[in-house]
PDB file of N, CA and C in Angstrom:
ATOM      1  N   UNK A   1     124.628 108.541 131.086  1.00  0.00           N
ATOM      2  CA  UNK A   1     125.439 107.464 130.563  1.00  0.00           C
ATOM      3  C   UNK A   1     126.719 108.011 129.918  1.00  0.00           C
ATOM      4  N   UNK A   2     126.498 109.224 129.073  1.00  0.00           N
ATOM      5  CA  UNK A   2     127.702 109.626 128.350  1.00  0.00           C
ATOM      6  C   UNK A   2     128.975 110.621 129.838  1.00  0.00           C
ATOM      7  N   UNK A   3     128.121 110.728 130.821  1.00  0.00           N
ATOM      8  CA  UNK A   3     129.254 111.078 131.833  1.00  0.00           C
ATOM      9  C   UNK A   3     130.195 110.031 132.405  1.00  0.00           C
ATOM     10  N   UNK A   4     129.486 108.834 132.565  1.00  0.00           N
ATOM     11  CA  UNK A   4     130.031 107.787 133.290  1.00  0.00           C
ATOM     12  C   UNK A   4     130.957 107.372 132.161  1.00  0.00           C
ATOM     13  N   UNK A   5     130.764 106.796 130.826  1.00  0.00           N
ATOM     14  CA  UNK A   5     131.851 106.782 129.958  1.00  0.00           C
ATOM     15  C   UNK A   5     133.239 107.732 129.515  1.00  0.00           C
ATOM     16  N   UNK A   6     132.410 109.341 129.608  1.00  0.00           N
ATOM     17  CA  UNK A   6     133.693 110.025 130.050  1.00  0.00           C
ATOM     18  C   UNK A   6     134.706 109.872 131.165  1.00  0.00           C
ATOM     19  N   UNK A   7     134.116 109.617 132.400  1.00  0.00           N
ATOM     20  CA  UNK A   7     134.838 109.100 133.766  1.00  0.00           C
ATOM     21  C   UNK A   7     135.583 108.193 133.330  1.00  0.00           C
ATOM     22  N   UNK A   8     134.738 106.856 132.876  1.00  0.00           N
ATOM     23  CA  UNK A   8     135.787 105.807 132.504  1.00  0.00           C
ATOM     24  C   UNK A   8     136.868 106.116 131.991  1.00  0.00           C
ATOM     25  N   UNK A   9     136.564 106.984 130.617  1.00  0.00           N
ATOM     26  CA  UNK A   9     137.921 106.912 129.801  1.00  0.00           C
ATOM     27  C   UNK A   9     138.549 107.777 129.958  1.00  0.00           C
ATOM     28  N   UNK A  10     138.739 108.723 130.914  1.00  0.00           N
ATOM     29  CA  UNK A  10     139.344 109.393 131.826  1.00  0.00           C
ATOM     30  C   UNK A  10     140.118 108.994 132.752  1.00  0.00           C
ATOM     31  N   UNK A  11     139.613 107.778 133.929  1.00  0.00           N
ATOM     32  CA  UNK A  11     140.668 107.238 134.323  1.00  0.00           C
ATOM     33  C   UNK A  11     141.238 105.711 133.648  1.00  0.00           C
ATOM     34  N   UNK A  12     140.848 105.325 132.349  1.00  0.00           N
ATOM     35  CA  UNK A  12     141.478 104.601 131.677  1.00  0.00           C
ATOM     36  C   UNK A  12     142.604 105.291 131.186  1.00  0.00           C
ATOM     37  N   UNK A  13     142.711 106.367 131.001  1.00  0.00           N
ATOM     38  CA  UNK A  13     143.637 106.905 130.301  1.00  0.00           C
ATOM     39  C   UNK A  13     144.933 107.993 131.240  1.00  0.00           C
ATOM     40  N   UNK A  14     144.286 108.058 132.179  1.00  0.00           N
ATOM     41  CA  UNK A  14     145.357 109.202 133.273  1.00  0.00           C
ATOM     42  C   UNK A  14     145.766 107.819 134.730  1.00  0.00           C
ATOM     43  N   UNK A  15     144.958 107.409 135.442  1.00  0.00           N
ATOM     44  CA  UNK A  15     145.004 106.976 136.543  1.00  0.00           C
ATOM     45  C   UNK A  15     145.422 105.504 136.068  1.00  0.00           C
ATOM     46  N   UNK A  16     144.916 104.767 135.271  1.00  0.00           N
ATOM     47  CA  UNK A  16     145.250 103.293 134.831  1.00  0.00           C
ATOM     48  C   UNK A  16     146.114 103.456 133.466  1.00  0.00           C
ATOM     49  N   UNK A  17     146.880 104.053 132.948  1.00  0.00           N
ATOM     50  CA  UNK A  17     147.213 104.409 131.952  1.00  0.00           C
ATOM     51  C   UNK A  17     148.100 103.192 131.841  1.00  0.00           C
ATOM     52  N   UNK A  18     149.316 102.964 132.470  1.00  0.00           N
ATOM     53  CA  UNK A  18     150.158 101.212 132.097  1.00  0.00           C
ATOM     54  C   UNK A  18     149.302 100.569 132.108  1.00  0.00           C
ATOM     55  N   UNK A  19     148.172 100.018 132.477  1.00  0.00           N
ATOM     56  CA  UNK A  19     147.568  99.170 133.030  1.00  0.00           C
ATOM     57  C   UNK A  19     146.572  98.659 131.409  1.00  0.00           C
ATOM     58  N   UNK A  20     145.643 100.333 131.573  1.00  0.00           N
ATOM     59  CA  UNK A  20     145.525 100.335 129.773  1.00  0.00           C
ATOM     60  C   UNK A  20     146.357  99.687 129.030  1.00  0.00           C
ATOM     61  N   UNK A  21     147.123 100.058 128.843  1.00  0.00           N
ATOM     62  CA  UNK A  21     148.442  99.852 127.848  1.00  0.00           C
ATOM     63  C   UNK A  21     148.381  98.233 127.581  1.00  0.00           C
ATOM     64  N   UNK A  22     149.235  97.621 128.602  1.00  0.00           N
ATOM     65  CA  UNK A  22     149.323  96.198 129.046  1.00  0.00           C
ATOM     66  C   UNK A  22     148.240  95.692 128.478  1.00  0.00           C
ATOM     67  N   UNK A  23     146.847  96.055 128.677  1.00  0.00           N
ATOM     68  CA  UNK A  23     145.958  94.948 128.658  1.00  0.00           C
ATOM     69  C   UNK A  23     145.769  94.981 127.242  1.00  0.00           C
ATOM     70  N   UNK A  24     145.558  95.936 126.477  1.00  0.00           N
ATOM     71  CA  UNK A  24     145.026  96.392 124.808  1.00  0.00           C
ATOM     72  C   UNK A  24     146.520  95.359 124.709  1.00  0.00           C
ATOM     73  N   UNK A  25     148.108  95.343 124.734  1.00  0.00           N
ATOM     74  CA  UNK A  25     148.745  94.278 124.531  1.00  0.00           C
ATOM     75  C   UNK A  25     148.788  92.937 124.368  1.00  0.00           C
ATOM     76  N   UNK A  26     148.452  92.768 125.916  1.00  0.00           N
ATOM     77  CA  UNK A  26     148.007  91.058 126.047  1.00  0.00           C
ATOM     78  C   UNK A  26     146.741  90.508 125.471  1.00  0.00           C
ATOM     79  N   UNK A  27     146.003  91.588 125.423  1.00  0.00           N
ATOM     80  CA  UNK A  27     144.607  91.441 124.672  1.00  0.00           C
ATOM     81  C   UNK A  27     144.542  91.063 123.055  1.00  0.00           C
ATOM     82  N   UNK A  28     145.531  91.520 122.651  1.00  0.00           N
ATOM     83  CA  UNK A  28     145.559  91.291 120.808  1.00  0.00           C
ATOM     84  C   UNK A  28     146.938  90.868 120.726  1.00  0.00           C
ATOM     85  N   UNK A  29     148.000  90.269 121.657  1.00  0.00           N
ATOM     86  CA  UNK A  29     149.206  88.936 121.463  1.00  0.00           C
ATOM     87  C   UNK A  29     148.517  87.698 121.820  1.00  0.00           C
ATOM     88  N   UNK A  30     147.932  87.531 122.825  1.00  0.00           N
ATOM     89  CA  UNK A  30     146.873  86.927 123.222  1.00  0.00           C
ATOM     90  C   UNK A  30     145.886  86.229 122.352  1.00  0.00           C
ATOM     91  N   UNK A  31     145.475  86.760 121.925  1.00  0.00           N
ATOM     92  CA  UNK A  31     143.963  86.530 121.028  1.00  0.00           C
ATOM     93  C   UNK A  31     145.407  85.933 119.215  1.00  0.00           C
ATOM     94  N   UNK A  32     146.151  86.183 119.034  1.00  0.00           N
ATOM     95  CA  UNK A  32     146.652  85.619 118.118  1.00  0.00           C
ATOM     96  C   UNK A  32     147.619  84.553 118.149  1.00  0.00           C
ATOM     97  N   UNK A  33     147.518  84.711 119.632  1.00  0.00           N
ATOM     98  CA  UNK A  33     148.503  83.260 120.285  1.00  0.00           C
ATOM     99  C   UNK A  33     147.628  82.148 120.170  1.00  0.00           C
ATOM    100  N   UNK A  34     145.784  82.215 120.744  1.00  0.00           N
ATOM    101  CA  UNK A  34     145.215  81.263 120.555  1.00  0.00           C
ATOM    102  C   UNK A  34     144.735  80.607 119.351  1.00  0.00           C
ATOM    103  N   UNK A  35     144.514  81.873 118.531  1.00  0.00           N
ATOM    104  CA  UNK A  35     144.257  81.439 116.515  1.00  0.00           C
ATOM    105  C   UNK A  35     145.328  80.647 116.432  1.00  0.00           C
ATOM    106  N   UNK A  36     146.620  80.967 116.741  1.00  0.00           N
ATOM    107  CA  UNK A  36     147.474  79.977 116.151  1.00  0.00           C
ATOM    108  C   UNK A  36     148.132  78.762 117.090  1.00  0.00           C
ATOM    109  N   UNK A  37     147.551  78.699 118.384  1.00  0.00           N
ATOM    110  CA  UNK A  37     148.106  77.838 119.153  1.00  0.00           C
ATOM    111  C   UNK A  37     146.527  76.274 118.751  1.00  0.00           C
ATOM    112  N   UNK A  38     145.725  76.937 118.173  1.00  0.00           N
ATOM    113  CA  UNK A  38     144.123  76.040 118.337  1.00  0.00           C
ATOM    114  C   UNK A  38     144.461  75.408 116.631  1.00  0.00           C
ATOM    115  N   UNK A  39     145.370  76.070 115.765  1.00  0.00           N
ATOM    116  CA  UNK A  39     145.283  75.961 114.323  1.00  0.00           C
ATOM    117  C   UNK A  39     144.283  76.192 113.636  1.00  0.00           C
ATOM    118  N   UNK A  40     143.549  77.203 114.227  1.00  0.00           N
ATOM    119  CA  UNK A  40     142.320  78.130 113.261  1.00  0.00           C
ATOM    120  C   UNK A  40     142.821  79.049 112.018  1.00  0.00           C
ATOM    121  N   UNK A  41     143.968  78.918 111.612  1.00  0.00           N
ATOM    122  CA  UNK A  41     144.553  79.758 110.516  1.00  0.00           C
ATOM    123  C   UNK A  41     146.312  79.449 110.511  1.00  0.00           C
ATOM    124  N   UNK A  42     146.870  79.433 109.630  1.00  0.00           N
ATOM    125  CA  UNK A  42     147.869  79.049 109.251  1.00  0.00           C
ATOM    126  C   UNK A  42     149.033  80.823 109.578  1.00  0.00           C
ATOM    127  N   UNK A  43     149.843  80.346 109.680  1.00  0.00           N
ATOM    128  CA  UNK A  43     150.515  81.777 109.774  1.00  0.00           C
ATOM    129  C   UNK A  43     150.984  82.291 108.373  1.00  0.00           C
ATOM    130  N   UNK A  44     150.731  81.930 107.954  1.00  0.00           N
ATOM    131  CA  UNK A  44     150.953  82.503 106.198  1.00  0.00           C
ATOM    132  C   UNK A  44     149.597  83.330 106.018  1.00  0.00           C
ATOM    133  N   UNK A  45     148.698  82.675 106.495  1.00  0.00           N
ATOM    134  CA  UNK A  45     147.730  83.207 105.807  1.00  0.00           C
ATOM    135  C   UNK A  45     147.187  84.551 106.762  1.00  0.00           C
ATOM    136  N   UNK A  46     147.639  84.720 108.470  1.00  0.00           N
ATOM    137  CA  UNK A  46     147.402  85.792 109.129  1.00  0.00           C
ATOM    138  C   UNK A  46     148.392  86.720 108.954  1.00  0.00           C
ATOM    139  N   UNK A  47     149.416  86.696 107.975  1.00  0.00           N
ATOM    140  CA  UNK A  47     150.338  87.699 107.921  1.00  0.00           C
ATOM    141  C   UNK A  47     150.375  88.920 107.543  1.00  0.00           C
ATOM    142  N   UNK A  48     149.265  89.372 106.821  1.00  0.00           N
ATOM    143  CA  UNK A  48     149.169  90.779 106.141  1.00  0.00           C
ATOM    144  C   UNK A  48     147.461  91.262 107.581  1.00  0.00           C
ATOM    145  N   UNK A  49     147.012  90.263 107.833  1.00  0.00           N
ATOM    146  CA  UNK A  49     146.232  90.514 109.326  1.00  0.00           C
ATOM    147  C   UNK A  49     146.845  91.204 110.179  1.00  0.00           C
ATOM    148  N   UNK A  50     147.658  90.373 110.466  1.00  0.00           N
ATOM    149  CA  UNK A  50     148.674  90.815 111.552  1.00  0.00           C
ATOM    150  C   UNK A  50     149.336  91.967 111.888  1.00  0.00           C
ATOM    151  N   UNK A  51     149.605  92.501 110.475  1.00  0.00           N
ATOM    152  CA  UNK A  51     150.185  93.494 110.342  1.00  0.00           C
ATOM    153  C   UNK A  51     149.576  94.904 110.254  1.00  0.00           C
ATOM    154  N   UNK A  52     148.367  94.716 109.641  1.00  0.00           N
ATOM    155  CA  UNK A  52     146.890  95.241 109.823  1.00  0.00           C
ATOM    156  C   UNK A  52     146.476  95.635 111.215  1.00  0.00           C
ATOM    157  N   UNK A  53     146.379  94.791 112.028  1.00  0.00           N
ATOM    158  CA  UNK A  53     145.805  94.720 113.572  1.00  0.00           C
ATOM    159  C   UNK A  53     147.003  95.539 114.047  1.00  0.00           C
ATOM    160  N   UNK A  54     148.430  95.312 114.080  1.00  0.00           N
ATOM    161  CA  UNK A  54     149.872  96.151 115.113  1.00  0.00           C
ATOM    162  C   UNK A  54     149.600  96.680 114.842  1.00  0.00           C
ATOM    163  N   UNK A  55     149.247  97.529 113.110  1.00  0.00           N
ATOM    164  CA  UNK A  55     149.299  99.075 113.005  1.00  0.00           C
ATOM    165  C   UNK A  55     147.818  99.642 113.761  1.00  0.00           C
ATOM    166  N   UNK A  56     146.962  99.008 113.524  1.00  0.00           N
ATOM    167  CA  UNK A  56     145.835  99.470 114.468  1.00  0.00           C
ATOM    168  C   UNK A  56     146.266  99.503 115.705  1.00  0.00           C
ATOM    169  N   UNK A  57     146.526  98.408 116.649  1.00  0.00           N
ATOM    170  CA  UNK A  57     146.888  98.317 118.072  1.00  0.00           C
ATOM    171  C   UNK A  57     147.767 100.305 117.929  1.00  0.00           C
ATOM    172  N   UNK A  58     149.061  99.826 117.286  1.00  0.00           N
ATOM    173  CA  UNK A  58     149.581 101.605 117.212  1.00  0.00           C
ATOM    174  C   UNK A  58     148.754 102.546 117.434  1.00  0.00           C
ATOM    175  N   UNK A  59     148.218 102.615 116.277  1.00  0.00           N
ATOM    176  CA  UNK A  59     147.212 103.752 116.486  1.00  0.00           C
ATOM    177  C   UNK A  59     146.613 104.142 117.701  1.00  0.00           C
ATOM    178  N   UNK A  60     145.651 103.159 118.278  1.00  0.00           N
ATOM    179  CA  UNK A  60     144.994 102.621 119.622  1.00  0.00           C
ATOM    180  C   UNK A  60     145.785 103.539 120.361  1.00  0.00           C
ATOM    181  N   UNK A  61     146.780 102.945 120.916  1.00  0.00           N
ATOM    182  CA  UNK A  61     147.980 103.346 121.909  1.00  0.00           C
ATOM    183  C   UNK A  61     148.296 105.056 121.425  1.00  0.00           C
ATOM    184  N   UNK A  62     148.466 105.682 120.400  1.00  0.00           N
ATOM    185  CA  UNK A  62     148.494 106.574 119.809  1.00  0.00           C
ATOM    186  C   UNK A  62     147.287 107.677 120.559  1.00  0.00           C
ATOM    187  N   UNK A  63     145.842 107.626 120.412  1.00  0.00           N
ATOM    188  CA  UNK A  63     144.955 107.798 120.775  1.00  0.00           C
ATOM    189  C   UNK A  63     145.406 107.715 122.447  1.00  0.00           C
ATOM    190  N   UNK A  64     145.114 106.700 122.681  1.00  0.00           N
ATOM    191  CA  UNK A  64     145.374 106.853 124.456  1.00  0.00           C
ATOM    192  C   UNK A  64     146.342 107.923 125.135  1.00  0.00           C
ATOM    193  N   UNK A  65     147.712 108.047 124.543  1.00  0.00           N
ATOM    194  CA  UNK A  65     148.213 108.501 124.705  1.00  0.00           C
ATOM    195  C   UNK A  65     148.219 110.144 125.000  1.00  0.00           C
ATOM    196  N   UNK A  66     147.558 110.254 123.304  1.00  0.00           N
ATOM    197  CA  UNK A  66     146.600 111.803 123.503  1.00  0.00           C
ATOM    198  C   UNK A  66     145.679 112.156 124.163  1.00  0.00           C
ATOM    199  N   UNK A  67     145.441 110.904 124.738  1.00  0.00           N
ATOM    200  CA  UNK A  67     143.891 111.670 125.908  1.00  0.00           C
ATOM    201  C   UNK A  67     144.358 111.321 127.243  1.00  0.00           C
ATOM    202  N   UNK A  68     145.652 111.078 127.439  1.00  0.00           N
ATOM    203  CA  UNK A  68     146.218 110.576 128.529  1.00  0.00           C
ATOM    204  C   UNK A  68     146.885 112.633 128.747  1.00  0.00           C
ATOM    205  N   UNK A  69     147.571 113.070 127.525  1.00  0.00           N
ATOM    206  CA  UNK A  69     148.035 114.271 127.575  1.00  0.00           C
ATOM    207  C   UNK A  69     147.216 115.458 127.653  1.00  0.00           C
ATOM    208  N   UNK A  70     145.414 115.259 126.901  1.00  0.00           N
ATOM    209  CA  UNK A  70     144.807 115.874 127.267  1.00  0.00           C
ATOM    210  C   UNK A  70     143.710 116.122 128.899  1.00  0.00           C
ATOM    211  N   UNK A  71     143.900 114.828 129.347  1.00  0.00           N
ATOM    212  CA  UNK A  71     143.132 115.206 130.691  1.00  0.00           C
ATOM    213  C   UNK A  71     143.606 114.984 132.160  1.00  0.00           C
ATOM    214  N   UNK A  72     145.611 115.381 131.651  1.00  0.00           N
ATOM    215  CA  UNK A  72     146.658 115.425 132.522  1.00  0.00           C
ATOM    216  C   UNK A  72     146.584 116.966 132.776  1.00  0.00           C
ATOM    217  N   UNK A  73     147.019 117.517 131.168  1.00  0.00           N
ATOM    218  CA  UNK A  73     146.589 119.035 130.811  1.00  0.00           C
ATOM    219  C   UNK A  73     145.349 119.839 131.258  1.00  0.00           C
ATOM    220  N   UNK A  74     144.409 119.452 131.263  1.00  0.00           N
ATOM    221  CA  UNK A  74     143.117 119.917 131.684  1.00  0.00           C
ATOM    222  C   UNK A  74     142.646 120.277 133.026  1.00  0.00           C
ATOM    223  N   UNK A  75     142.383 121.745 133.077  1.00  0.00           N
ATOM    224  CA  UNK A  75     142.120 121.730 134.686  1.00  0.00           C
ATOM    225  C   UNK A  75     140.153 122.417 134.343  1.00  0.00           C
ATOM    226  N   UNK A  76     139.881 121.644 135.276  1.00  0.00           N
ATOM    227  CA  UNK A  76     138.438 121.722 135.911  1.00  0.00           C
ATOM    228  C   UNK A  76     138.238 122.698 137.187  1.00  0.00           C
ATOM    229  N   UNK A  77     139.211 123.629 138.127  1.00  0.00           N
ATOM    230  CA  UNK A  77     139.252 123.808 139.074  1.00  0.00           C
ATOM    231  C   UNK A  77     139.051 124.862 138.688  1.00  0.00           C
ATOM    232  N   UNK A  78     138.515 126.089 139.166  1.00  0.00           N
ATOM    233  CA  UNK A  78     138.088 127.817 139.291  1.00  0.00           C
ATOM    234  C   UNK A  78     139.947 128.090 139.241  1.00  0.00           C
ATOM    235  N   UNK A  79     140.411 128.998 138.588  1.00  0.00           N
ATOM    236  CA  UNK A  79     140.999 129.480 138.354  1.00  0.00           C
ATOM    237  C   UNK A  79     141.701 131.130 139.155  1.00  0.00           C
ATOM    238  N   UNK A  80     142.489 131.227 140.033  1.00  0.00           N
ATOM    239  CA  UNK A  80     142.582 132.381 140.928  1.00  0.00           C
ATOM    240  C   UNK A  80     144.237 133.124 139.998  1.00  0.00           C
ATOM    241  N   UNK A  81     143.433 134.422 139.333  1.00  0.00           N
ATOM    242  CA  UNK A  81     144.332 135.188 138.875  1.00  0.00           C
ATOM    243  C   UNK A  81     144.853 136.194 139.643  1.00  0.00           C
ATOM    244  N   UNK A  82     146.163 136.292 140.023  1.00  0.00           N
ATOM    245  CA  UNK A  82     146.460 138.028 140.711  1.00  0.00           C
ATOM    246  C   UNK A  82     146.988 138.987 139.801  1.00  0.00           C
ATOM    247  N   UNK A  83     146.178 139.702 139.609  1.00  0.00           N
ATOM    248  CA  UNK A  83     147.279 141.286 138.823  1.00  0.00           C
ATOM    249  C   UNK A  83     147.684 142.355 139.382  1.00  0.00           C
ATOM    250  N   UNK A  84     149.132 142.191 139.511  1.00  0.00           N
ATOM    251  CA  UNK A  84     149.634 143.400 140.199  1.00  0.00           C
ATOM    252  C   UNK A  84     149.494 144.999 140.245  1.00  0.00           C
ATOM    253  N   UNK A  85     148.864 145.072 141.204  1.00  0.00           N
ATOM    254  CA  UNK A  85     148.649 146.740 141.058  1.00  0.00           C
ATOM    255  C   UNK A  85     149.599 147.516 141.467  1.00  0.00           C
ATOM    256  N   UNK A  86     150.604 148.123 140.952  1.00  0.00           N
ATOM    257  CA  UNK A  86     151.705 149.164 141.388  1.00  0.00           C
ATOM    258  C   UNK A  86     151.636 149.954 141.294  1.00  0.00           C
ATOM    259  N   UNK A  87     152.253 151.164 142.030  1.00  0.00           N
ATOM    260  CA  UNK A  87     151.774 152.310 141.957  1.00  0.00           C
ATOM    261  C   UNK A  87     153.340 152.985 142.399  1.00  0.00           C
ATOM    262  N   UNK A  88     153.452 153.643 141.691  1.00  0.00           N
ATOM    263  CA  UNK A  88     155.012 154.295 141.958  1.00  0.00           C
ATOM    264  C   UNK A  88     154.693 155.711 143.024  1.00  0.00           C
ATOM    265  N   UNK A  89     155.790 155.168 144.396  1.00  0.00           N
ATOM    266  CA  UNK A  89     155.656 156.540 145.373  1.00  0.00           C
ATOM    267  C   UNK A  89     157.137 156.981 144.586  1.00  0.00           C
ATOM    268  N   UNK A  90     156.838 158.768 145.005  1.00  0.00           N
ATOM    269  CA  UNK A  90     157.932 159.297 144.459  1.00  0.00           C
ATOM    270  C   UNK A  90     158.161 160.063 146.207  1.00  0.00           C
ATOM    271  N   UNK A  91     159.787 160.121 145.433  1.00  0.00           N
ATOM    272  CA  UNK A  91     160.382 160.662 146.610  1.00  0.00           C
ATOM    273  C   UNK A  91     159.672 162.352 146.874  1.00  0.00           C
ATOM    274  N   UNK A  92     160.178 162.675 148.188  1.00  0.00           N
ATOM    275  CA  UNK A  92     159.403 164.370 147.902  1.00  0.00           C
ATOM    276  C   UNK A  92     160.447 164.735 147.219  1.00  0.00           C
ATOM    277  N   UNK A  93     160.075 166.287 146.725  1.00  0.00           N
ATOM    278  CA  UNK A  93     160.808 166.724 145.943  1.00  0.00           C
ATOM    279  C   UNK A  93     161.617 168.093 146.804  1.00  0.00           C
ATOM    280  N   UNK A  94     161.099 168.500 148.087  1.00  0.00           N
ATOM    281  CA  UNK A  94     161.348 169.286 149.016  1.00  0.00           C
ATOM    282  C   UNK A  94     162.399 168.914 149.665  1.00  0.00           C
ATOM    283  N   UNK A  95     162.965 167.654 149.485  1.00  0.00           N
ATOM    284  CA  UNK A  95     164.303 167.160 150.702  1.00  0.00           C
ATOM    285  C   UNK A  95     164.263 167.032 151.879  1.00  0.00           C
ATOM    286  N   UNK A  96     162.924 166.754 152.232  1.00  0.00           N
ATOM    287  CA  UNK A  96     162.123 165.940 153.816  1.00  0.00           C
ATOM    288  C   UNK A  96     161.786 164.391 153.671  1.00  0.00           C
ATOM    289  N   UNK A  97     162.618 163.953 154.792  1.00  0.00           N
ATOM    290  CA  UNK A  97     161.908 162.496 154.406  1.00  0.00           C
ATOM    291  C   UNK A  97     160.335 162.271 155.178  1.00  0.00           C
ATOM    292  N   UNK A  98     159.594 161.725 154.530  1.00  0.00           N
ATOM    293  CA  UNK A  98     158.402 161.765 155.010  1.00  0.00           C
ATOM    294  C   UNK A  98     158.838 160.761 156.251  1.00  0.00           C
ATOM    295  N   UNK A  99     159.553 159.283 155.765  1.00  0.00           N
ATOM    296  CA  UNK A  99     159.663 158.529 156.851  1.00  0.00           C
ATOM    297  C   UNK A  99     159.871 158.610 158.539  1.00  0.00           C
ATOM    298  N   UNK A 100     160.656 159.947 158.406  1.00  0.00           N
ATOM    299  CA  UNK A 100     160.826 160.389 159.853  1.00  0.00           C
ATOM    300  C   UNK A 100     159.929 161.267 160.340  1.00  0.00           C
ATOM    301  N   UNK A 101     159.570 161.609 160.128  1.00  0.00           N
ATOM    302  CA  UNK A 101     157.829 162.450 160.503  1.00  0.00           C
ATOM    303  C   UNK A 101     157.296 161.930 161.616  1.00  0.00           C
ATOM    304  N   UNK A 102     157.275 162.378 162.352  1.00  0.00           N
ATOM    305  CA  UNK A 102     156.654 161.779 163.647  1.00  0.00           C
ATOM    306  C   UNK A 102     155.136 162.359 164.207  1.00  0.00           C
ATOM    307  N   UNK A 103     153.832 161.631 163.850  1.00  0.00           N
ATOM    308  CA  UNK A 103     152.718 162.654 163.701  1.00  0.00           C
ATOM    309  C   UNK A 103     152.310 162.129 165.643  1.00  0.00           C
TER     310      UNK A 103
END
């Protein structure tokens, strides 16, 4: 269970990432359009709410963001290092080129 929730919020956050975004938006403009479109609360009285919830929503988006950067960043794949092995030829020191040597 805790893999499939990682998956999720993995591609909630890399592959659907606007999509995320948008909906956590419309999801909490939304939900305070209907409190006040139904008159379940006065707008005086959701105002320090309100302000409460954006800075959360922030945060939210804040968070996403960072796990949007961490599992963009993140590689899962085997890793192929090359280290150069050099090896210095020296010229002869006799004044023959080896190159023309014909064996």
């Amino acid at each position: 269970m805790a893999m499939l929730q990682n998956r999720f919020l993995e591609a909630a956050t890399t592959k659907y990432l606007v999509l995320t975004v948008v909906l956590i938006l419309l999801t909490i403009v939304g939900g305070f359009a209907i409190i006040l479109s139904l008159k379940l609360s006065a707008l005086e009285n959701l105002a320090k709410f309100v302000d409460a919830v954006f800075k959360a929503m922030a945060i939210l988006l804040g968070m996403i963001w960072t796990l949007n950067r961490y599992y963009v960043g993140r590689t899962d794949t085997i890793r192929v290092r090359v280290d150069p092995d050099i090896k210095v030829v020296r010229h002869p020191e006799d004044g023959s080129d080896s190159s023309t040597r014909h064996y």
